[in-house]
N, C-alpha and C. Protein backbone atom coordinates (compact mmCIF):
# COMPACT_ATOMS: atom_id res chain seq x y z
N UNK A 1 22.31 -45.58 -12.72
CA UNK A 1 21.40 -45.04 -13.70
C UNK A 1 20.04 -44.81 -13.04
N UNK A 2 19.39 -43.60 -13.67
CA UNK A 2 18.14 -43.22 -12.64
C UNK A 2 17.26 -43.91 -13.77
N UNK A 3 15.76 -43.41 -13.31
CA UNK A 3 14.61 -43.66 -14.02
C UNK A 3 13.62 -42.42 -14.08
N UNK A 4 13.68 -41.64 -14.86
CA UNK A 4 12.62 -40.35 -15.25
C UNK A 4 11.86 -40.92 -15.46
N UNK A 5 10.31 -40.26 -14.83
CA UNK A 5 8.96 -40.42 -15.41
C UNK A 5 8.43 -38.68 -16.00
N UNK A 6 8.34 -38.36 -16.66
CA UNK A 6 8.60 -37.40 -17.27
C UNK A 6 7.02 -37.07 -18.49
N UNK A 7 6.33 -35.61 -17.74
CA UNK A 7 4.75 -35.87 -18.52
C UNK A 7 5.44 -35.03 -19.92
N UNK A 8 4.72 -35.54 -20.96
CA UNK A 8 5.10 -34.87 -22.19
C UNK A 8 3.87 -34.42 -22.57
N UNK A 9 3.66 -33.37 -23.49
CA UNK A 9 2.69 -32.94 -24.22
C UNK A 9 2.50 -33.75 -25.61
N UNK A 10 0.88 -34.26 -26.57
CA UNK A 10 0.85 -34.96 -27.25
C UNK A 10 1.67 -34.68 -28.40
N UNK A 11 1.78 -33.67 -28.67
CA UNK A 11 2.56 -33.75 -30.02
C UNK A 11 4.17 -33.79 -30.20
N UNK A 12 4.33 -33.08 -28.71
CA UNK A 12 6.40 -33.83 -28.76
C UNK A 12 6.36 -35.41 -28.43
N UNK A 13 5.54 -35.70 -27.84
CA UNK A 13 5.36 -37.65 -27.60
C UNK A 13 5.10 -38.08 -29.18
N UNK A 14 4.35 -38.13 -29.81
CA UNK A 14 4.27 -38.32 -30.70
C UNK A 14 5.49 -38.23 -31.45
N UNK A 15 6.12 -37.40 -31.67
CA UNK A 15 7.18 -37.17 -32.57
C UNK A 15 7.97 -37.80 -32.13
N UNK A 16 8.37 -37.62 -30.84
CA UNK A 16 9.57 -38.45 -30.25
C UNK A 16 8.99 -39.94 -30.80
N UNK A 17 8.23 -40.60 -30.23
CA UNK A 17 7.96 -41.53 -30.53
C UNK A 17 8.24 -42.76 -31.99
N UNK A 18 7.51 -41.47 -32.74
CA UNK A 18 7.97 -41.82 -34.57
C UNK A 18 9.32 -41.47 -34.75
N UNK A 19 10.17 -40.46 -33.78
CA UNK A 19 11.93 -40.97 -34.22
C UNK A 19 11.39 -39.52 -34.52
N UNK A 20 10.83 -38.91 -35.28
CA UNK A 20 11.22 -37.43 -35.77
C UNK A 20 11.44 -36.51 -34.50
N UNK A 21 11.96 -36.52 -33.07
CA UNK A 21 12.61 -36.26 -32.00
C UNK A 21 13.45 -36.68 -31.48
N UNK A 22 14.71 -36.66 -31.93
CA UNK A 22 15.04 -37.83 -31.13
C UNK A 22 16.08 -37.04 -30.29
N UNK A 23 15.72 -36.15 -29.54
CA UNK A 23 15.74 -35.37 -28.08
C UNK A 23 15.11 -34.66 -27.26
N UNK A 24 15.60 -34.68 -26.42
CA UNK A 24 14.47 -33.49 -25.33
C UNK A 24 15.02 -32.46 -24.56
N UNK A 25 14.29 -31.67 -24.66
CA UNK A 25 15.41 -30.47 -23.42
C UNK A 25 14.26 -30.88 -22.73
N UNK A 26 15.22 -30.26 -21.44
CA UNK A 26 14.23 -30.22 -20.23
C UNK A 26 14.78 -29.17 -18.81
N UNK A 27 14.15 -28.84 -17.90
CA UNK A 27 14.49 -28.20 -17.16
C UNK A 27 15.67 -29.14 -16.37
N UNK A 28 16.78 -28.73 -15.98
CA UNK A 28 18.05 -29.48 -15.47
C UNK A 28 17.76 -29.44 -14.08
N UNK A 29 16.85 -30.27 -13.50
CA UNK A 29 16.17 -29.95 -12.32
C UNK A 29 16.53 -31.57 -11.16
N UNK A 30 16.90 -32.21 -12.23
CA UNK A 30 16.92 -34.09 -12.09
C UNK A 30 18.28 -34.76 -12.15
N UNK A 31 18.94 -34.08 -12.49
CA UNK A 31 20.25 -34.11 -12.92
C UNK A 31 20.69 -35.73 -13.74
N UNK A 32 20.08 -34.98 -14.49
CA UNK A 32 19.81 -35.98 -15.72
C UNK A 32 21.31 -36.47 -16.33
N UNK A 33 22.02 -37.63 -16.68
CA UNK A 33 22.91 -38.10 -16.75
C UNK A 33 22.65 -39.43 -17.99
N UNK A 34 24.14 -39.04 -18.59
CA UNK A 34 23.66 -40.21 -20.46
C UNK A 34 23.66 -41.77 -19.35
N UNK A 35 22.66 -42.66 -19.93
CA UNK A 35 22.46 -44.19 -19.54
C UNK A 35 20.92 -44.15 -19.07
N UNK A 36 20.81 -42.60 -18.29
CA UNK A 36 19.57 -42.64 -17.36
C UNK A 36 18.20 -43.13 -18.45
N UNK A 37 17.47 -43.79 -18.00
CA UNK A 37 16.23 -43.96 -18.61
C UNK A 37 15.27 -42.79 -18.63
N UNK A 38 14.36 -42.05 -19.76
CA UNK A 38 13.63 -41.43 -19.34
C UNK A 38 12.35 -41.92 -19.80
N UNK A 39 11.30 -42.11 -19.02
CA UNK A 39 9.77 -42.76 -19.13
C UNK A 39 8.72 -41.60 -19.78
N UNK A 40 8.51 -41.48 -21.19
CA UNK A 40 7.74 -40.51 -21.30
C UNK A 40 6.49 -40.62 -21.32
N UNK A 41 5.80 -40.01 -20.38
CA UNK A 41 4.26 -40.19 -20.43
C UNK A 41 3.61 -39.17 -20.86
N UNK A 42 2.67 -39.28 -22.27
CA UNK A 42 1.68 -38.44 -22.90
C UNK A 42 0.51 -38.03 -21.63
N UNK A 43 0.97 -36.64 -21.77
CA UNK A 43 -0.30 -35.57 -21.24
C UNK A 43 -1.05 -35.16 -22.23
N UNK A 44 -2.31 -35.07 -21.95
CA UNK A 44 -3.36 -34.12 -22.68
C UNK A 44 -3.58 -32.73 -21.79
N UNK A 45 -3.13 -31.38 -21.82
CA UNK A 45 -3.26 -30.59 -21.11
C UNK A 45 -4.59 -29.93 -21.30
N UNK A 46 -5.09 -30.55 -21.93
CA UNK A 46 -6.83 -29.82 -22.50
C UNK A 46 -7.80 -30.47 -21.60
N UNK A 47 -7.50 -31.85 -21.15
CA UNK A 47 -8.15 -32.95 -20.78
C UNK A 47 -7.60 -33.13 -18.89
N UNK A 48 -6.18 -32.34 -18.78
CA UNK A 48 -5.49 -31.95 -17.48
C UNK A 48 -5.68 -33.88 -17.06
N UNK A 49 -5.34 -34.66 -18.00
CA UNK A 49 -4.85 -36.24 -17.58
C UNK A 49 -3.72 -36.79 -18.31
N UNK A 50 -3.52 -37.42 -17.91
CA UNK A 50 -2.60 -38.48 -18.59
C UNK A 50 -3.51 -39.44 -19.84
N UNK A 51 -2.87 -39.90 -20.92
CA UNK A 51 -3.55 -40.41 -21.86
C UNK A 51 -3.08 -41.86 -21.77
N UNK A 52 -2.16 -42.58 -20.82
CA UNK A 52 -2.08 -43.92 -21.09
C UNK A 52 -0.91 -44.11 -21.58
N UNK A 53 -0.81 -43.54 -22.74
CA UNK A 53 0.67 -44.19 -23.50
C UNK A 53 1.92 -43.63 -22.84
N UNK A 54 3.24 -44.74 -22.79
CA UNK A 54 3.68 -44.17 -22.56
C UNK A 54 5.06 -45.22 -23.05
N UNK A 55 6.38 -44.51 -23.42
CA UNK A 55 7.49 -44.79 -23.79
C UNK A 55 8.78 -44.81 -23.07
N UNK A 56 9.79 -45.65 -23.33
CA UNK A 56 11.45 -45.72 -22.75
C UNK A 56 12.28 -45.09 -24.00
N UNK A 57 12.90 -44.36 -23.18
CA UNK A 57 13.89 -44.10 -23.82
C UNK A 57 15.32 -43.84 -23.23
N UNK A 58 16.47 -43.90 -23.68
CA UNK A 58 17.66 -43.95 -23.13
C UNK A 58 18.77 -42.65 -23.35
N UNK A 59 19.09 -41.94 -22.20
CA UNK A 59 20.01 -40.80 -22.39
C UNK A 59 21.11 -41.32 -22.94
N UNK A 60 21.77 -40.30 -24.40
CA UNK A 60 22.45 -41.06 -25.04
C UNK A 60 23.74 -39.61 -25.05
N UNK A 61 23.20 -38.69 -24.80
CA UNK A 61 24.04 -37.53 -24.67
C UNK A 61 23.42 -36.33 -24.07
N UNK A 62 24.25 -35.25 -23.39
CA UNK A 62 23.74 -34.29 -22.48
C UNK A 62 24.27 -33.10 -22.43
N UNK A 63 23.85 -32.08 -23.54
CA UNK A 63 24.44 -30.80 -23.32
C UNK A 63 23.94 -29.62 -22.31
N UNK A 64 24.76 -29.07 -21.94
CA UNK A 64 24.34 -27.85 -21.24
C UNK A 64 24.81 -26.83 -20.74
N UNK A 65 26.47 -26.25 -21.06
CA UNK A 65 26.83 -25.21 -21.07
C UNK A 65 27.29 -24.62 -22.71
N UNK A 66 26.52 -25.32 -23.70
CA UNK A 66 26.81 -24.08 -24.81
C UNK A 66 25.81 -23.26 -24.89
N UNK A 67 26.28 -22.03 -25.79
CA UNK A 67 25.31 -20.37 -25.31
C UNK A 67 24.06 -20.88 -25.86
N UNK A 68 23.53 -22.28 -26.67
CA UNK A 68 22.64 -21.34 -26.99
C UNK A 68 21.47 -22.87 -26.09
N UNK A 69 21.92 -23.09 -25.22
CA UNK A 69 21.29 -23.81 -24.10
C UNK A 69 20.92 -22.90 -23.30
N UNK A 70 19.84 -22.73 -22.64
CA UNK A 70 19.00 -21.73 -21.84
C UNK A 70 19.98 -22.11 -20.25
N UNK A 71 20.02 -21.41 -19.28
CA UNK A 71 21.04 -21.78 -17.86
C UNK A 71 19.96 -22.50 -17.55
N UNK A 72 19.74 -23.54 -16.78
CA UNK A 72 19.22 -24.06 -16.21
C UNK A 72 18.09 -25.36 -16.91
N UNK A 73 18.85 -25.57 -18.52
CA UNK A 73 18.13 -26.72 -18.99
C UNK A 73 19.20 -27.92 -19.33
N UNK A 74 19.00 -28.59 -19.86
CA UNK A 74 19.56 -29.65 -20.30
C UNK A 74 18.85 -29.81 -21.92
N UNK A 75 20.05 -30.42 -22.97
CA UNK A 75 19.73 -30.92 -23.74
C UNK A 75 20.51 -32.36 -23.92
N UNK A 76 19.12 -33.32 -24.28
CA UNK A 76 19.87 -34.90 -24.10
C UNK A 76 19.64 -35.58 -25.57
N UNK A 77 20.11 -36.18 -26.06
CA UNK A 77 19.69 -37.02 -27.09
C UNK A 77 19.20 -38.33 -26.28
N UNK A 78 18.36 -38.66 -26.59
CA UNK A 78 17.46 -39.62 -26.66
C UNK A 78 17.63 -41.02 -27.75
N UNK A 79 17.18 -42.32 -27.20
CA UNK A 79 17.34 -43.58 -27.65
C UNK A 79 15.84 -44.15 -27.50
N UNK A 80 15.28 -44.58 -28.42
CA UNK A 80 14.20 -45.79 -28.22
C UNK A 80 14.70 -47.14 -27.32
N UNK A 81 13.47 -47.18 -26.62
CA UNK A 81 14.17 -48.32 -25.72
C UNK A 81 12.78 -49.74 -25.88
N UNK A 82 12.91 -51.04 -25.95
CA UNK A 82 12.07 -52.09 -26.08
C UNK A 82 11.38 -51.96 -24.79
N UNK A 83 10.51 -51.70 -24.61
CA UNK A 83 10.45 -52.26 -22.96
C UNK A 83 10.03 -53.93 -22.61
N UNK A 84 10.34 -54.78 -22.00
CA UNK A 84 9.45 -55.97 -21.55
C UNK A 84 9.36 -55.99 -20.31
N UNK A 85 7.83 -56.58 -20.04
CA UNK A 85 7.45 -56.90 -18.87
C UNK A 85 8.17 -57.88 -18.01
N UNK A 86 7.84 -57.57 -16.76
CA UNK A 86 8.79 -58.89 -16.18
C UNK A 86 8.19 -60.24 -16.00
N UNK A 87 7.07 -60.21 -16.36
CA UNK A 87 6.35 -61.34 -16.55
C UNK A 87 6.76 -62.54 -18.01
N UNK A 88 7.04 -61.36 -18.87
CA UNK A 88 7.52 -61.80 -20.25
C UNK A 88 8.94 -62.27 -20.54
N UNK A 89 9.91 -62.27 -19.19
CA UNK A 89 11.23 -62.21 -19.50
C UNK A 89 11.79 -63.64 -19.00
């Protein structure tokens, strides 16, 4: 299983976040696979930084040859994931 760090824009983080996303396409560039972790980190593209927050989530499914998938993306369903520190464990 890999580990995506993956910049998101604020308002699909957000959503993903609150569950009203609970997937992502993405460019099929990573070869993204269900188990893989993906780390989403909120971009501000106005601000051209990173904002800090950031989330786990777990590939839970992975489409990408039906028509109405773009060639060269992926669509994954997505899982909320707990994270703990390893200090905490």
């Amino acid at each position: 299983m890999t580990i995506h760090h993956l910049k998101t824009w604020p308002e699909f983080y957000g959503d993903t976040v609150r569950g009203d996303k609970p997937f992502d396409i993405r460019k099929d560039d990573r070869d993204f696979k269900v188990g893989d972790t993906l780390i989403l980190e909120e971009f501000d593209p106005t601000k051209g930084k990173y904002t800090g927050h950031s989330q786990a989530f777990i590939v839970t499914y992975c489409l990408r040859k039906e028509p109405w998938v773009p060639k060269g993306y992926v669509a994954m369903g997505i899982k909320w994931v707990v994270m703990v520190r390893a200090d905490e464990a």
